[in-house]
C-alpha atoms as a PDB file:
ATOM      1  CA  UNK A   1      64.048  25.333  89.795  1.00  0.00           C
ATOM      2  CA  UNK A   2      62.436  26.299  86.470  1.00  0.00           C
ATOM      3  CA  UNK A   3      61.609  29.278  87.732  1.00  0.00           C
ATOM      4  CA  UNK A   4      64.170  30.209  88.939  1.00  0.00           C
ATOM      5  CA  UNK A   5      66.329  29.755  85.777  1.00  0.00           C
ATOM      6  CA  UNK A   6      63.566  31.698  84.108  1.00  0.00           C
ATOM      7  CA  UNK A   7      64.129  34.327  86.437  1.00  0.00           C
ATOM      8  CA  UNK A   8      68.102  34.374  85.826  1.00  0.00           C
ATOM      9  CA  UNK A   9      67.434  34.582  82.057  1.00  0.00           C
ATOM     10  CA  UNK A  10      65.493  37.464  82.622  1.00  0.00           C
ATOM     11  CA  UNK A  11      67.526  39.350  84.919  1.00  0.00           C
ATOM     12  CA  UNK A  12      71.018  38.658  82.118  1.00  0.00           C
ATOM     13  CA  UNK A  13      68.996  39.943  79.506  1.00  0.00           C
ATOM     14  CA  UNK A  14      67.878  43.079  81.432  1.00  0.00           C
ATOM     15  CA  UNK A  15      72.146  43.450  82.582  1.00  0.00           C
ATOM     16  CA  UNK A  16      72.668  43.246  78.520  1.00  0.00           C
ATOM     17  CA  UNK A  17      70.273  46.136  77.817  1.00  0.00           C
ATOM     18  CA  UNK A  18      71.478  48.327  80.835  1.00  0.00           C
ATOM     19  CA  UNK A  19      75.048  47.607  79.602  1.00  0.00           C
ATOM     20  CA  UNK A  20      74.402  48.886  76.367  1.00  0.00           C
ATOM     21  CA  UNK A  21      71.559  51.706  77.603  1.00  0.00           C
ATOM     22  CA  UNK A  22      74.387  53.385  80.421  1.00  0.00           C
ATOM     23  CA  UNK A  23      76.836  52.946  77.342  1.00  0.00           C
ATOM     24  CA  UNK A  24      74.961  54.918  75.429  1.00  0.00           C
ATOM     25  CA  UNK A  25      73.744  57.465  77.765  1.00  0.00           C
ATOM     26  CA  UNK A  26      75.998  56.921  80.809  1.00  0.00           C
ATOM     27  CA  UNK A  27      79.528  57.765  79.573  1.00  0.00           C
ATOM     28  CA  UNK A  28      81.151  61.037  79.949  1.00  0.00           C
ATOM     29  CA  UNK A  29      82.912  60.415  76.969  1.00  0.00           C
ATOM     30  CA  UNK A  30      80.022  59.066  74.765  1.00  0.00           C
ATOM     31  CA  UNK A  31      78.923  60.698  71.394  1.00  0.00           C
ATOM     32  CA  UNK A  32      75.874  62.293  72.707  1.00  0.00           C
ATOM     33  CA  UNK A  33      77.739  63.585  75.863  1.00  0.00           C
ATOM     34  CA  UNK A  34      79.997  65.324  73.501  1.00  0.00           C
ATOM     35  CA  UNK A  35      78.184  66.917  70.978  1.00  0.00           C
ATOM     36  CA  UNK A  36      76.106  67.966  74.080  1.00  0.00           C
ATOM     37  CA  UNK A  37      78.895  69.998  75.755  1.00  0.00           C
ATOM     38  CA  UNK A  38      79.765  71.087  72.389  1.00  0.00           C
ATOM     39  CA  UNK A  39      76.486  72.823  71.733  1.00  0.00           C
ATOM     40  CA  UNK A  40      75.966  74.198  74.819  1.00  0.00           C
ATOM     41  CA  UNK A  41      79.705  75.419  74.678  1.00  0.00           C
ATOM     42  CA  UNK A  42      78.547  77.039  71.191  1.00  0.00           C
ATOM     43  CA  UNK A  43      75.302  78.617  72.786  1.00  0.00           C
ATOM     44  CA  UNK A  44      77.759  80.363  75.462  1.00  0.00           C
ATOM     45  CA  UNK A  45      79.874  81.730  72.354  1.00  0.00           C
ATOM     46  CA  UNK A  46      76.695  83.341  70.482  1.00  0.00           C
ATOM     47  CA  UNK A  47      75.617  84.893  73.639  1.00  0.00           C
ATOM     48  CA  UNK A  48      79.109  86.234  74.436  1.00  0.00           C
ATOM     49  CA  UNK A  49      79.404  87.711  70.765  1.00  0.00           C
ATOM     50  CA  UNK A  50      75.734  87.671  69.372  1.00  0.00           C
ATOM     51  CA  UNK A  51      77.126  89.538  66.227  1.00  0.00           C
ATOM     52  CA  UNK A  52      79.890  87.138  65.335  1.00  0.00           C
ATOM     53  CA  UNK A  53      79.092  85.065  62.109  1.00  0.00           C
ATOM     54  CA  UNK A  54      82.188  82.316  63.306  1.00  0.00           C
ATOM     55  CA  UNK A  55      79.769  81.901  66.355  1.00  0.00           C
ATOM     56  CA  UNK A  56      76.638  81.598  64.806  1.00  0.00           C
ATOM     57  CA  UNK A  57      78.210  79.160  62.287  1.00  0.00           C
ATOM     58  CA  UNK A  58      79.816  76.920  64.705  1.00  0.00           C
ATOM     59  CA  UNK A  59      76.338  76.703  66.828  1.00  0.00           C
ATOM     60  CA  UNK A  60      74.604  75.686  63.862  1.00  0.00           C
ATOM     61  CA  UNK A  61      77.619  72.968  63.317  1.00  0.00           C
ATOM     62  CA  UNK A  62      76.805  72.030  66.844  1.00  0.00           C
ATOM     63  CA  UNK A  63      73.623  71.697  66.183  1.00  0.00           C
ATOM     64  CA  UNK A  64      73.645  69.580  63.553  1.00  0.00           C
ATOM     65  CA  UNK A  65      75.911  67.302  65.667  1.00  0.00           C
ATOM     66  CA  UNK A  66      73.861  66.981  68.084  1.00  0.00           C
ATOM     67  CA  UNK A  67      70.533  66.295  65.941  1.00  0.00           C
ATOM     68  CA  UNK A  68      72.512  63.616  64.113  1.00  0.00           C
ATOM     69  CA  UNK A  69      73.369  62.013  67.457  1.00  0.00           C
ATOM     70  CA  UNK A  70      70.089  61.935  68.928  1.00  0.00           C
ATOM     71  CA  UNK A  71      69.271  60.708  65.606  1.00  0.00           C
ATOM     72  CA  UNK A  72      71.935  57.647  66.011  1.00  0.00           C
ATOM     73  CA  UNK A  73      70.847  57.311  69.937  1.00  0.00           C
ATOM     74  CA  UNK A  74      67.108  57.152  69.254  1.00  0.00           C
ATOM     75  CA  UNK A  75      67.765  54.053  66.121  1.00  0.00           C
ATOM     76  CA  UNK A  76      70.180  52.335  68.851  1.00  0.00           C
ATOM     77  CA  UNK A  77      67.576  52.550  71.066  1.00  0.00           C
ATOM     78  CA  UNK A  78      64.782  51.111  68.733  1.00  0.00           C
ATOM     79  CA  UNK A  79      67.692  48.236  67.704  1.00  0.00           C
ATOM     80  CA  UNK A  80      67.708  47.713  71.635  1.00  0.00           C
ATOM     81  CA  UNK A  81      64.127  46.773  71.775  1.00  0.00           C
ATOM     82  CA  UNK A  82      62.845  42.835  72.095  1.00  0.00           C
END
């Protein structure tokens, strides 16, 4: 029996981190999804229009994004950790 309930604490506390993991990883609509498709969206605009300065500056916005997101992902992450 104690092992058993040993094993169900275990198993909760793994759901709890893969809650929180797919939350921040596995949503469509999460930060990092975003500024993701934004980026990529922004690479697609410099390559249509390689001379355009409104391009170039809105993939370096993008960028930025995206660095400060993986930024925010990577401390959740480490806050995640036992």
């Amino acid at each position: 029996m104690i092992q058993n309930q040993g094993q169900l604490s275990n198993y909760e506390t793994y759901a709890q981190y893969a809650t929180q993991l797919n939350s921040l990883l596995g949503s469509q609509n999460s930060s990092l999804a975003t500024a993701v498709s934004s980026f990529f969206s922004d690479v697609q605009g410099v390559a249509n229009d390689p001379t355009s300065t409104t391009a170039r500056q809105a993939l370096l916005s993008a960028g930025s994004s995206l660095t400060e997101q993986f930024g925010s992902g990577s401390q959740t992450l480490q806050d995640l950790a036992p």
